[in-house]
C-alpha atoms as a PDB file:
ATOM      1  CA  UNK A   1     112.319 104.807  75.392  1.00  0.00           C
ATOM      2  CA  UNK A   2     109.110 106.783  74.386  1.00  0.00           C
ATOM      3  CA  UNK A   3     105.510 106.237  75.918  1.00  0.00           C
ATOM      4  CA  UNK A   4     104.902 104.649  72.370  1.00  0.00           C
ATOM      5  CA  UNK A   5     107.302 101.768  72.671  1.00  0.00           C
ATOM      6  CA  UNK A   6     106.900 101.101  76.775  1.00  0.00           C
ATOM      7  CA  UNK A   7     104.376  98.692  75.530  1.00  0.00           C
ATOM      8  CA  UNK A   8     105.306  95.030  76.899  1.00  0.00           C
ATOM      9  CA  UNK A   9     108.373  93.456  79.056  1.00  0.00           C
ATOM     10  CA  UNK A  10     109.474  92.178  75.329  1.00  0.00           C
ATOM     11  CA  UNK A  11     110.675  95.503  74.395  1.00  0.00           C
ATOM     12  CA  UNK A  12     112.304  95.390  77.931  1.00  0.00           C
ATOM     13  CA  UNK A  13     112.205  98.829  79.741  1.00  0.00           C
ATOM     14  CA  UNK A  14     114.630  99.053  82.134  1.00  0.00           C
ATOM     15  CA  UNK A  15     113.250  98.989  85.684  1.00  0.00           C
ATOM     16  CA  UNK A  16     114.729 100.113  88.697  1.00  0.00           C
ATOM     17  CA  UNK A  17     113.014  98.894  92.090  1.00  0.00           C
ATOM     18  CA  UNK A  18     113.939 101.417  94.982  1.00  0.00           C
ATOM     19  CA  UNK A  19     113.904  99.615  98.166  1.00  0.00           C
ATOM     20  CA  UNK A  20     114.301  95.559  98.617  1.00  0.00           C
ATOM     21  CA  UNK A  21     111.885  94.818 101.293  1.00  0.00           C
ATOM     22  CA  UNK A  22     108.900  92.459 101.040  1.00  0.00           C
ATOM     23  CA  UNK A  23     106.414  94.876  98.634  1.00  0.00           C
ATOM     24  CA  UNK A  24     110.329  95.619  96.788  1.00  0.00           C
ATOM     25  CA  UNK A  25     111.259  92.075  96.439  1.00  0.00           C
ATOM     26  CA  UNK A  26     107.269  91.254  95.627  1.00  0.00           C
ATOM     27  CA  UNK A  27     107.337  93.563  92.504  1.00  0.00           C
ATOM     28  CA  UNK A  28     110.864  92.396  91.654  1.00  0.00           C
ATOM     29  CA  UNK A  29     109.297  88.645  91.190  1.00  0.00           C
ATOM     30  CA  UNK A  30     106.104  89.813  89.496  1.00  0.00           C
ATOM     31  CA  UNK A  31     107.961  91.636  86.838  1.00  0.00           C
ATOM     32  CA  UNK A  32     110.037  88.006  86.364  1.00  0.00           C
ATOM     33  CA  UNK A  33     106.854  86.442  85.601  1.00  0.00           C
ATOM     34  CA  UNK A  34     105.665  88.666  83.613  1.00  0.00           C
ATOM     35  CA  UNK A  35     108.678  88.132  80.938  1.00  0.00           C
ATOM     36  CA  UNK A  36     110.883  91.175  82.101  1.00  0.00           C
ATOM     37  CA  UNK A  37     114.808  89.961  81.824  1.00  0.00           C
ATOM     38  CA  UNK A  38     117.273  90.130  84.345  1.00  0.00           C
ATOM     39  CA  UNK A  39     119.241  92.406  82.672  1.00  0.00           C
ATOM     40  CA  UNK A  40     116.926  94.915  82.529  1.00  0.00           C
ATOM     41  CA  UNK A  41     115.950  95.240  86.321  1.00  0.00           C
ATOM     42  CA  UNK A  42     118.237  96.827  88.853  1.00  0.00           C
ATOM     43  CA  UNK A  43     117.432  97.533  92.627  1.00  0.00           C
ATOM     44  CA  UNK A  44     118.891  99.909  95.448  1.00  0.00           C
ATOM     45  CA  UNK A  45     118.699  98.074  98.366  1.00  0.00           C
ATOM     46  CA  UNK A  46     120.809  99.734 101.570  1.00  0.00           C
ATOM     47  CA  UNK A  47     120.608  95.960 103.598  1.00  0.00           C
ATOM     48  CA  UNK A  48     123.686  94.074 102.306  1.00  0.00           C
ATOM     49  CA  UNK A  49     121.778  90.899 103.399  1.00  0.00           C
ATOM     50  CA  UNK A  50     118.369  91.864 101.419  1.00  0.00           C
ATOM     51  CA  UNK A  51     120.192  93.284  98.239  1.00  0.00           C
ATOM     52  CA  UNK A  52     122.243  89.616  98.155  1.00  0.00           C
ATOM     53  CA  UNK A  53     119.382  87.594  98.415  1.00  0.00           C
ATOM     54  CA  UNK A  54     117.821  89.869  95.955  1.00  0.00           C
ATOM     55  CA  UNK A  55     120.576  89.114  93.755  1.00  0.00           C
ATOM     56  CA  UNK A  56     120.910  84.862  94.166  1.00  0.00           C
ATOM     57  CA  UNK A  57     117.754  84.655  94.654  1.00  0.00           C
ATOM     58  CA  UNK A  58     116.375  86.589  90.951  1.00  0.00           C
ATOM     59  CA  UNK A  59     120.129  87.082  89.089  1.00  0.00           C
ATOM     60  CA  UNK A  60     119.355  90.922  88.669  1.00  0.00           C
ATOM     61  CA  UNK A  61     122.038  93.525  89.992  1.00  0.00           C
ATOM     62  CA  UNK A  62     121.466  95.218  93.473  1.00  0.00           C
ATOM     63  CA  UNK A  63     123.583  98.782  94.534  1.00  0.00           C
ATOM     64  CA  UNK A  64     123.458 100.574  97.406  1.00  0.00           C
ATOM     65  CA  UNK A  65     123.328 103.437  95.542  1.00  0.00           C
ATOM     66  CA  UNK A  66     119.879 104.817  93.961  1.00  0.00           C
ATOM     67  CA  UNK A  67     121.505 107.089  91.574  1.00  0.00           C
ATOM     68  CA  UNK A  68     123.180 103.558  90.190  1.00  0.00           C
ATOM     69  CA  UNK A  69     120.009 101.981  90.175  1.00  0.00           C
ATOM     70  CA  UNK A  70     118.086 104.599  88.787  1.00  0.00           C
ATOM     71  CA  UNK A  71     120.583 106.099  85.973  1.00  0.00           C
ATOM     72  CA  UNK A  72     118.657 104.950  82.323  1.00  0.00           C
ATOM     73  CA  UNK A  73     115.659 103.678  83.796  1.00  0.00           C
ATOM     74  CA  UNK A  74     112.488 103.798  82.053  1.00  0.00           C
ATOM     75  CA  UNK A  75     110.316 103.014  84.610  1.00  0.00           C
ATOM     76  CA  UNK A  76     110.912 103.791  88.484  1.00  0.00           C
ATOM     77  CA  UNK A  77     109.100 101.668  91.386  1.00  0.00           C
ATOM     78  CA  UNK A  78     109.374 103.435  94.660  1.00  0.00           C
ATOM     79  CA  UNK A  79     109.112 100.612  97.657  1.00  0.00           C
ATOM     80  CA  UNK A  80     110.550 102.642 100.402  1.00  0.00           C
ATOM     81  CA  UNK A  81     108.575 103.283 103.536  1.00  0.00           C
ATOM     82  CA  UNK A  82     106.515 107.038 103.065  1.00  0.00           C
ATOM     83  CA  UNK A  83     108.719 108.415 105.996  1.00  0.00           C
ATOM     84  CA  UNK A  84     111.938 107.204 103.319  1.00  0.00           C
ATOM     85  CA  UNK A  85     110.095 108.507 100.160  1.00  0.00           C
ATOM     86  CA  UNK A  86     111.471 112.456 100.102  1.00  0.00           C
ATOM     87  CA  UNK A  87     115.143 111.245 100.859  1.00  0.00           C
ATOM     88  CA  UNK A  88     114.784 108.810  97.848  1.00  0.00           C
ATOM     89  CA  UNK A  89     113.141 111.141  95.532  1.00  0.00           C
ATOM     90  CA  UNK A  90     115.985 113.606  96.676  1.00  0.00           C
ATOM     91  CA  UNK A  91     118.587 110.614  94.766  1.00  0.00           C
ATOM     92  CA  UNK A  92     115.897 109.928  92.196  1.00  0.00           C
ATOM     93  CA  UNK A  93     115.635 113.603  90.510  1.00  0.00           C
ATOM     94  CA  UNK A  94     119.382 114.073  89.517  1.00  0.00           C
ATOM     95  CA  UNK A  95     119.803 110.582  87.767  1.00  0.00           C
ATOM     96  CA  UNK A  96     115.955 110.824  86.292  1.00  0.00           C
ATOM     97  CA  UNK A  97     115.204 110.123  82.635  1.00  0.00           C
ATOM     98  CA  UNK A  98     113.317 112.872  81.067  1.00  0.00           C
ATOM     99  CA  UNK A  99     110.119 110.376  80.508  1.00  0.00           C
ATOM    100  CA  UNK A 100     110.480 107.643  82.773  1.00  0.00           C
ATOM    101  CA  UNK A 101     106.941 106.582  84.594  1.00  0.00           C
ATOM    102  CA  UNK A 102     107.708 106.301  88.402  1.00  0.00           C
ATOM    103  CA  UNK A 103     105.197 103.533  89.984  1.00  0.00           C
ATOM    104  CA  UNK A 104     104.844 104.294  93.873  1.00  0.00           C
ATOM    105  CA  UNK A 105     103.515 101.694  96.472  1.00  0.00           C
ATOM    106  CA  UNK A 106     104.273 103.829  99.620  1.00  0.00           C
ATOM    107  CA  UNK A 107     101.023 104.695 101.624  1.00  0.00           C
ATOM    108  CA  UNK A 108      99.501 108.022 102.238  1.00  0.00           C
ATOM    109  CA  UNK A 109     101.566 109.777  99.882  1.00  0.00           C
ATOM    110  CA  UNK A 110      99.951 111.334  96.742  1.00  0.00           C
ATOM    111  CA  UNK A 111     100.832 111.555  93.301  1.00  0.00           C
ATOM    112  CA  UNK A 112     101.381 115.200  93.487  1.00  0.00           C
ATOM    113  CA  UNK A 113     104.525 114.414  96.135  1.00  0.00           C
ATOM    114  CA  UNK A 114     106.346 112.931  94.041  1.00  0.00           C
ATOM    115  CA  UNK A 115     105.554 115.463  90.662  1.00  0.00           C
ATOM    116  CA  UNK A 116     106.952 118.537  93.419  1.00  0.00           C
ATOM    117  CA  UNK A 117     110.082 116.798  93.670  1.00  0.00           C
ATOM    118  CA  UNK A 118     110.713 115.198  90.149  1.00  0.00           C
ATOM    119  CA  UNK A 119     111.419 116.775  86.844  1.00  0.00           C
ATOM    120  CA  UNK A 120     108.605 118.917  85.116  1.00  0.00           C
ATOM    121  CA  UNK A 121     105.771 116.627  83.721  1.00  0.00           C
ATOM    122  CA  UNK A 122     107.490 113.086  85.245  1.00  0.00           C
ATOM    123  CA  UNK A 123     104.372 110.915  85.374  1.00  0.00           C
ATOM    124  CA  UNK A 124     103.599 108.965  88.352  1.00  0.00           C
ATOM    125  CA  UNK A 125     101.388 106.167  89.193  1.00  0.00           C
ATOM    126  CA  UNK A 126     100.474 105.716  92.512  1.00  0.00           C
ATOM    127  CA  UNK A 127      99.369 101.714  93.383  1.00  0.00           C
ATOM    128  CA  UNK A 128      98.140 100.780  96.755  1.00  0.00           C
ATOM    129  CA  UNK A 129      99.098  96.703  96.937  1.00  0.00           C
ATOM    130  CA  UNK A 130      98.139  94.512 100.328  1.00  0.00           C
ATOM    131  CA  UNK A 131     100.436  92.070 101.577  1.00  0.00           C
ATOM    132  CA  UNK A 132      98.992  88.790  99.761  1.00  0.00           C
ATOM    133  CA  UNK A 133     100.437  90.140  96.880  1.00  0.00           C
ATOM    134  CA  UNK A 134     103.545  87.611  98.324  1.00  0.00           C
ATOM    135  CA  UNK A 135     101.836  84.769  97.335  1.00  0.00           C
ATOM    136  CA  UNK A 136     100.338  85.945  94.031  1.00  0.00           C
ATOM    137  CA  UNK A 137      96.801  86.499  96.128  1.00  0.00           C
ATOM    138  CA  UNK A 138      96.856  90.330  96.267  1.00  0.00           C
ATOM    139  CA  UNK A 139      94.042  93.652  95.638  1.00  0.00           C
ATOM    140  CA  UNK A 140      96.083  96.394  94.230  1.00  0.00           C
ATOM    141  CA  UNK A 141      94.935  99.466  93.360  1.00  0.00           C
ATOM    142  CA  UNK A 142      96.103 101.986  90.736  1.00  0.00           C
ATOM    143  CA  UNK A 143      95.847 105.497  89.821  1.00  0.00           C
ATOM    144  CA  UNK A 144      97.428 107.995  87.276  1.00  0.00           C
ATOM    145  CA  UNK A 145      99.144 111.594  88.528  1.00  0.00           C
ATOM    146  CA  UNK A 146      98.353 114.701  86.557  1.00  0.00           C
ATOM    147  CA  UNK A 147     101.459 113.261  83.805  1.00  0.00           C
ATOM    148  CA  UNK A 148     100.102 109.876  83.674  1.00  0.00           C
ATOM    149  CA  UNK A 149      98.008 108.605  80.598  1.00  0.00           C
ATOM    150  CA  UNK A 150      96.255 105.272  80.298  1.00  0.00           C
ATOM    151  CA  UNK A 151      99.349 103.804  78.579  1.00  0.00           C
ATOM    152  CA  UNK A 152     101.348 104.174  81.493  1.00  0.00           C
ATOM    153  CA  UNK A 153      98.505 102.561  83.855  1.00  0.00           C
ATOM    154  CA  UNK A 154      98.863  99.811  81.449  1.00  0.00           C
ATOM    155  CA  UNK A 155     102.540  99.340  82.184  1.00  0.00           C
ATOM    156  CA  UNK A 156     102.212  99.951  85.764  1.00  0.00           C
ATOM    157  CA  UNK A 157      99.149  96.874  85.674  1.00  0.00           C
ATOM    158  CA  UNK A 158     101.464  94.823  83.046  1.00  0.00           C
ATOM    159  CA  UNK A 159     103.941  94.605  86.000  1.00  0.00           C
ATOM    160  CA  UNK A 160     101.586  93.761  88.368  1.00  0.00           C
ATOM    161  CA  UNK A 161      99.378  91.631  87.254  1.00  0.00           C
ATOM    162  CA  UNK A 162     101.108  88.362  88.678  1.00  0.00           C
ATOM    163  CA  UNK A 163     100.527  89.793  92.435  1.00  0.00           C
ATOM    164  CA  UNK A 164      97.110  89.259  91.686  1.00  0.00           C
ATOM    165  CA  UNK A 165      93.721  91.535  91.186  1.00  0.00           C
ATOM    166  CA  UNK A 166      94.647  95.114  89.796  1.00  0.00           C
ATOM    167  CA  UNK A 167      92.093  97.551  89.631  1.00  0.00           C
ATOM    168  CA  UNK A 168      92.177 101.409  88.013  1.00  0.00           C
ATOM    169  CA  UNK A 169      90.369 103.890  90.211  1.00  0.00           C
ATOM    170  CA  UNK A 170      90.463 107.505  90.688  1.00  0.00           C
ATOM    171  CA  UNK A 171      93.689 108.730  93.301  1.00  0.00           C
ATOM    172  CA  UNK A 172      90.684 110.114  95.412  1.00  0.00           C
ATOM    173  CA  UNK A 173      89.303 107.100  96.327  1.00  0.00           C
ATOM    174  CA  UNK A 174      92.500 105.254  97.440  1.00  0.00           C
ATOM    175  CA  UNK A 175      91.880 106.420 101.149  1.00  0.00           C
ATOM    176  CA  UNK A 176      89.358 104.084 100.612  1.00  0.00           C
ATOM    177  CA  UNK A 177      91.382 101.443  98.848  1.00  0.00           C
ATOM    178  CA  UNK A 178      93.267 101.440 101.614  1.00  0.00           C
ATOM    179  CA  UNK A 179      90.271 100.868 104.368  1.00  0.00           C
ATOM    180  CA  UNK A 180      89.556  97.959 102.899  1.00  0.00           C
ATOM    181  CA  UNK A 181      92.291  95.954 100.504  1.00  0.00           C
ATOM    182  CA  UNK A 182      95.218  97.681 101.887  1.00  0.00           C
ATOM    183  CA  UNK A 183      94.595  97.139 105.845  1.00  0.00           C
ATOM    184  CA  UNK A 184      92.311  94.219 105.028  1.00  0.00           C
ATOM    185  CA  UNK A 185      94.308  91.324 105.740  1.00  0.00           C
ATOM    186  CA  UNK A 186      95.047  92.925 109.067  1.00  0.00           C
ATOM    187  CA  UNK A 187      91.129  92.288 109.557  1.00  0.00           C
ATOM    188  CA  UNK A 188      90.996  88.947 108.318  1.00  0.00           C
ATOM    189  CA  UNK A 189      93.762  87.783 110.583  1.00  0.00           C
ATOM    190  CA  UNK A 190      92.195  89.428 113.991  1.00  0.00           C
ATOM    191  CA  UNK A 191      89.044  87.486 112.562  1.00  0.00           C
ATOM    192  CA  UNK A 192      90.750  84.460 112.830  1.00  0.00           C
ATOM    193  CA  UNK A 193      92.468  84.819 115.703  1.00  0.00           C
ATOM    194  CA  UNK A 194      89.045  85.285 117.123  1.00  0.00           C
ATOM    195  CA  UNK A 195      87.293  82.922 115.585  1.00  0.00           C
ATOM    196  CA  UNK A 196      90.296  80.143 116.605  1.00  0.00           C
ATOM    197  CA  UNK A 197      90.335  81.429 120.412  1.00  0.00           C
ATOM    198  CA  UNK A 198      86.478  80.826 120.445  1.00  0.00           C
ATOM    199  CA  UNK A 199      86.759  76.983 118.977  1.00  0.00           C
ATOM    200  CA  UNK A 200      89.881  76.893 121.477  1.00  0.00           C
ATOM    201  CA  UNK A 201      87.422  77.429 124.269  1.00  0.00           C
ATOM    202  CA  UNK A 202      84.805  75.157 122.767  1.00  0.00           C
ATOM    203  CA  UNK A 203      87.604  72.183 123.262  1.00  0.00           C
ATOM    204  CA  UNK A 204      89.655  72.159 119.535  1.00  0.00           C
ATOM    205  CA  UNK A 205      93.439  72.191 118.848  1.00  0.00           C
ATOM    206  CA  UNK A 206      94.781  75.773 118.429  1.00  0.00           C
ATOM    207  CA  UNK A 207      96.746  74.793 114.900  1.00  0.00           C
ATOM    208  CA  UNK A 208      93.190  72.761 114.122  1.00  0.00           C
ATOM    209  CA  UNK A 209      90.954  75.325 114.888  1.00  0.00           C
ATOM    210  CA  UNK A 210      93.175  78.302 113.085  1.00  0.00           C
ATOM    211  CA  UNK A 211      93.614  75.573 110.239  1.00  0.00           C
ATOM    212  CA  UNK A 212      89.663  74.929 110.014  1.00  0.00           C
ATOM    213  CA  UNK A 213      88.976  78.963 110.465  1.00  0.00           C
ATOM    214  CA  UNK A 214      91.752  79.948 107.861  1.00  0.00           C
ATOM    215  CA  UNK A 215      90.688  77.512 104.953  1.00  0.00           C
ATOM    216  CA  UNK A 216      86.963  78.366 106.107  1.00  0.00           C
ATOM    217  CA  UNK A 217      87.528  82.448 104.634  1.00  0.00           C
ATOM    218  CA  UNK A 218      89.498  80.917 101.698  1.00  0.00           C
ATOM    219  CA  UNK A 219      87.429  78.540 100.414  1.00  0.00           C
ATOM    220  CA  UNK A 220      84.451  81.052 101.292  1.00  0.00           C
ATOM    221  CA  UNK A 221      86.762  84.098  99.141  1.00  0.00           C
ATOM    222  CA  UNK A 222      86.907  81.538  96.381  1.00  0.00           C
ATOM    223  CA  UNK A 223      83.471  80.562  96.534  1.00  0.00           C
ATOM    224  CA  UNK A 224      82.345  84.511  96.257  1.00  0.00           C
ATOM    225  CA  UNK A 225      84.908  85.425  93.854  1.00  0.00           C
ATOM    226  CA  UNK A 226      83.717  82.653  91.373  1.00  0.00           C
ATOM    227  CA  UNK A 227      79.827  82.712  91.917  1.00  0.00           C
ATOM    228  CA  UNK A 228      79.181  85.424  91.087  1.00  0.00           C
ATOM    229  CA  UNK A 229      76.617  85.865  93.547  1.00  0.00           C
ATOM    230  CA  UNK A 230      76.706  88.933  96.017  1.00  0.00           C
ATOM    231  CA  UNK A 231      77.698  88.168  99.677  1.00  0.00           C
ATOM    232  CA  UNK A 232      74.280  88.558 101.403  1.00  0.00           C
ATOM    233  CA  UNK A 233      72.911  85.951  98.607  1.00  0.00           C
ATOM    234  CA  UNK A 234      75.607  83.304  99.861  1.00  0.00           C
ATOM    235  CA  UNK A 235      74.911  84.548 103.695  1.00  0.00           C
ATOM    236  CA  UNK A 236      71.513  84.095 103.300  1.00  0.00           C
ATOM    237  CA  UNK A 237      72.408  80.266 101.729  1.00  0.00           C
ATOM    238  CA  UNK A 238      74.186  78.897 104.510  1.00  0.00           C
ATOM    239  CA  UNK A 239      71.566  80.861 106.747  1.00  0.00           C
ATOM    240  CA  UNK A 240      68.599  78.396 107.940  1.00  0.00           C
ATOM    241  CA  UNK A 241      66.152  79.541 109.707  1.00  0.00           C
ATOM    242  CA  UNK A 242      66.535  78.498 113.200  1.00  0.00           C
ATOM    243  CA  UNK A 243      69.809  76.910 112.690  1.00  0.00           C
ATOM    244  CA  UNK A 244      73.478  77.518 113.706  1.00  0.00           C
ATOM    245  CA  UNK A 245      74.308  79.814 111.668  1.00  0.00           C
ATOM    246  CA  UNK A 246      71.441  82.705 111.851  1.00  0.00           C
ATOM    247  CA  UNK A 247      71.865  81.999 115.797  1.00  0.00           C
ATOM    248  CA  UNK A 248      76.145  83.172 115.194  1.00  0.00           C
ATOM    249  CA  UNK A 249      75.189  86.138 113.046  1.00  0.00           C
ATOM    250  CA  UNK A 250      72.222  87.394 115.197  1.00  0.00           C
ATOM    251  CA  UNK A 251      74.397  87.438 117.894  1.00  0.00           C
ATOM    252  CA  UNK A 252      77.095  89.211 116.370  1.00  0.00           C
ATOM    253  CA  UNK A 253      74.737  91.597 114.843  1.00  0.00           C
ATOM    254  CA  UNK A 254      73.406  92.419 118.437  1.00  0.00           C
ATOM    255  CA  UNK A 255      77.291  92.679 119.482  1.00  0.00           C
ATOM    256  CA  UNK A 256      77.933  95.482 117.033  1.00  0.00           C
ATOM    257  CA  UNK A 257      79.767  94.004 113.933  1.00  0.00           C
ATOM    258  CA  UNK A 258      78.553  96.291 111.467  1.00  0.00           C
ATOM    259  CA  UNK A 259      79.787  99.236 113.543  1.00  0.00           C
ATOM    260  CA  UNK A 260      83.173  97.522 114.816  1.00  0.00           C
ATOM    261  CA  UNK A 261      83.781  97.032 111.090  1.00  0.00           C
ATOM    262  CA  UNK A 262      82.946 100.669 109.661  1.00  0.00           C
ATOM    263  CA  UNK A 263      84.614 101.895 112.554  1.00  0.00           C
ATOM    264  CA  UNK A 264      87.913  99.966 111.757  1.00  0.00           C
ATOM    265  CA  UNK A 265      87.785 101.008 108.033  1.00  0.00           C
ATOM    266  CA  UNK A 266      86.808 104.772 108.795  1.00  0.00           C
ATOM    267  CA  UNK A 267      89.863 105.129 111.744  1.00  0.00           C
ATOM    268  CA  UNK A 268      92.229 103.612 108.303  1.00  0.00           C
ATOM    269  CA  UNK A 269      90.667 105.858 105.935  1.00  0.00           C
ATOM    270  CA  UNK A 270      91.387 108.623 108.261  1.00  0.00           C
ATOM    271  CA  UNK A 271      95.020 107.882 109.134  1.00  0.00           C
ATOM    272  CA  UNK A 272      95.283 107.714 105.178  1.00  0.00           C
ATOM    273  CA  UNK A 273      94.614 111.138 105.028  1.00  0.00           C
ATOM    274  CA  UNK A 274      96.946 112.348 107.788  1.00  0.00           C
ATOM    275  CA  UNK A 275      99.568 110.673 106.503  1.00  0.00           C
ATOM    276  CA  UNK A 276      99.293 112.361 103.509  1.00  0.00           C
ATOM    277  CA  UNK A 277      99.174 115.976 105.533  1.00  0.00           C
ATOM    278  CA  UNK A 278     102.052 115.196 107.550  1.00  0.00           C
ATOM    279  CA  UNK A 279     104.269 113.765 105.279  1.00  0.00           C
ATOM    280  CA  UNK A 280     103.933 115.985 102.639  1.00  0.00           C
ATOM    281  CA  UNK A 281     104.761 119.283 104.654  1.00  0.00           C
END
């Protein structure tokens, strides 16, 4: 099928997912709700336990094999770990379809990897999802290789658009991406383990206190999200002078949370990077 006709999951390119894990399986329900048939999505899972859930659990056909999976495929989604990424593309290149848009979620690794170790002018899309994506609450995202046109982002956000929020940036600033939507819901969940020991040691129920805390970021996410109003405006709301609240953040400001923050981001930035060095040598 031609770049011209990979328009929507009507026309029903066939997809192969490589790799059944959670970000595998993740994709693999998006692309159900988003209309794509059963018939026209195959995975290579190695796990005989994943690849039969896989199968009861969407109806589509699972192989241990990636040449299986991957033989006629129009478009490719690579959901192996990075340190599993050149051993698939190694199965990948001999079953490829001249054409056929490969759509990588596996961290570090850039778009130029994968176009070393494909045929000539394969175009690749490199996505950078975060784990909410599992309950259709997720940040992805996506950038085009030096193949890639803005038809084939389309597909690639078609596909995932029922994870959540997909954004198009430039493959540069994914390091980035990754500091904050990729490894953010690490952060949020140190927060509120944090924030539950402290109401712990103020006298509350552990499952109260994590359920107050938890529902306390979402409804405050929500709140943000749908304002419209920046996040110092809505600090500065719930902010009274000489109240609770300025007393918390003064403190916390005086503790260092602006640094402890950057500093978090900048180390995953960083080990972005490095993965990219070492696992592209």
């Amino acid at each position: 099928m031609s770049e011209e006709t990979m328009t929507s999951p009507s026309e029903s390119p066939r997809v192969a997912v490589i790799g059944g894990g959670v970000m595998g399986g993740t994709i693999i329900t998006a692309i159900r709700v988003a209309g794509w048939p059963v018939e026209g999505i195959a995975v290579a899972e190695k796990d005989r336990d994943r690849a039969g859930a896989l199968e009861e659990a969407h109806g589509i056909h699972a192989s241990e094999s990636i040449g299986e999976a991957v033989d006629g495929a129009e478009v490719i989604v690579i959901a192996v770990k990075p340190q599993d990424a050149d051993s698939a593309l190694a199965q990948i290149a001999p079953a490829y379809k001249p054409g056929a848009l490969v759509i990588t979620v596996a961290a570090g690794l850039p778009t130029s990897f994968y176009e070393s170790r494909l045929p000539e002018g394969a175009p690749v899309v490199r996505c950078m999802p975060n784990t909410p994506a599992i309950v259709a609450r997720g940040a992805t995202a996506i950038a085009a290789g030096s193949h890639a046109s803005s038809q084939h982002l389309g597909i690639a956000e078609s596909m995932l658009r029922a994870t959540g929020l997909v954004v198009t940036v430039a493959e540069e600033d994914l390091d980035a991406v990754t500091a904050v939507s990729g490894s953010g819901p690490a952060y949020f969940y140190a927060v509120v383990e944090a924030l539950t020991e402290a109401g712990v040691a103020h006298g509350l129920d552990r499952t109260l206190a994590t359920q107050l805390a938890a529902q306390t970021f979402v409804g405050a996410a929500q709140l943000l999200m749908e304002s419209g109003d920046t996040p110092q405006t809505l600090r500065r709301r719930v902010s009274s002078p000489g109240g609770t609240t300025i007393a918390a953040l003064d403190a916390m400001e005086h503790a260092g949370l602006q640094g402890v923050v950057s500093a978090g981001a900048n180390a995953a930035a960083a080990r972005s990077k490095e993965l990219a060095q070492e696992l592209g040598d």
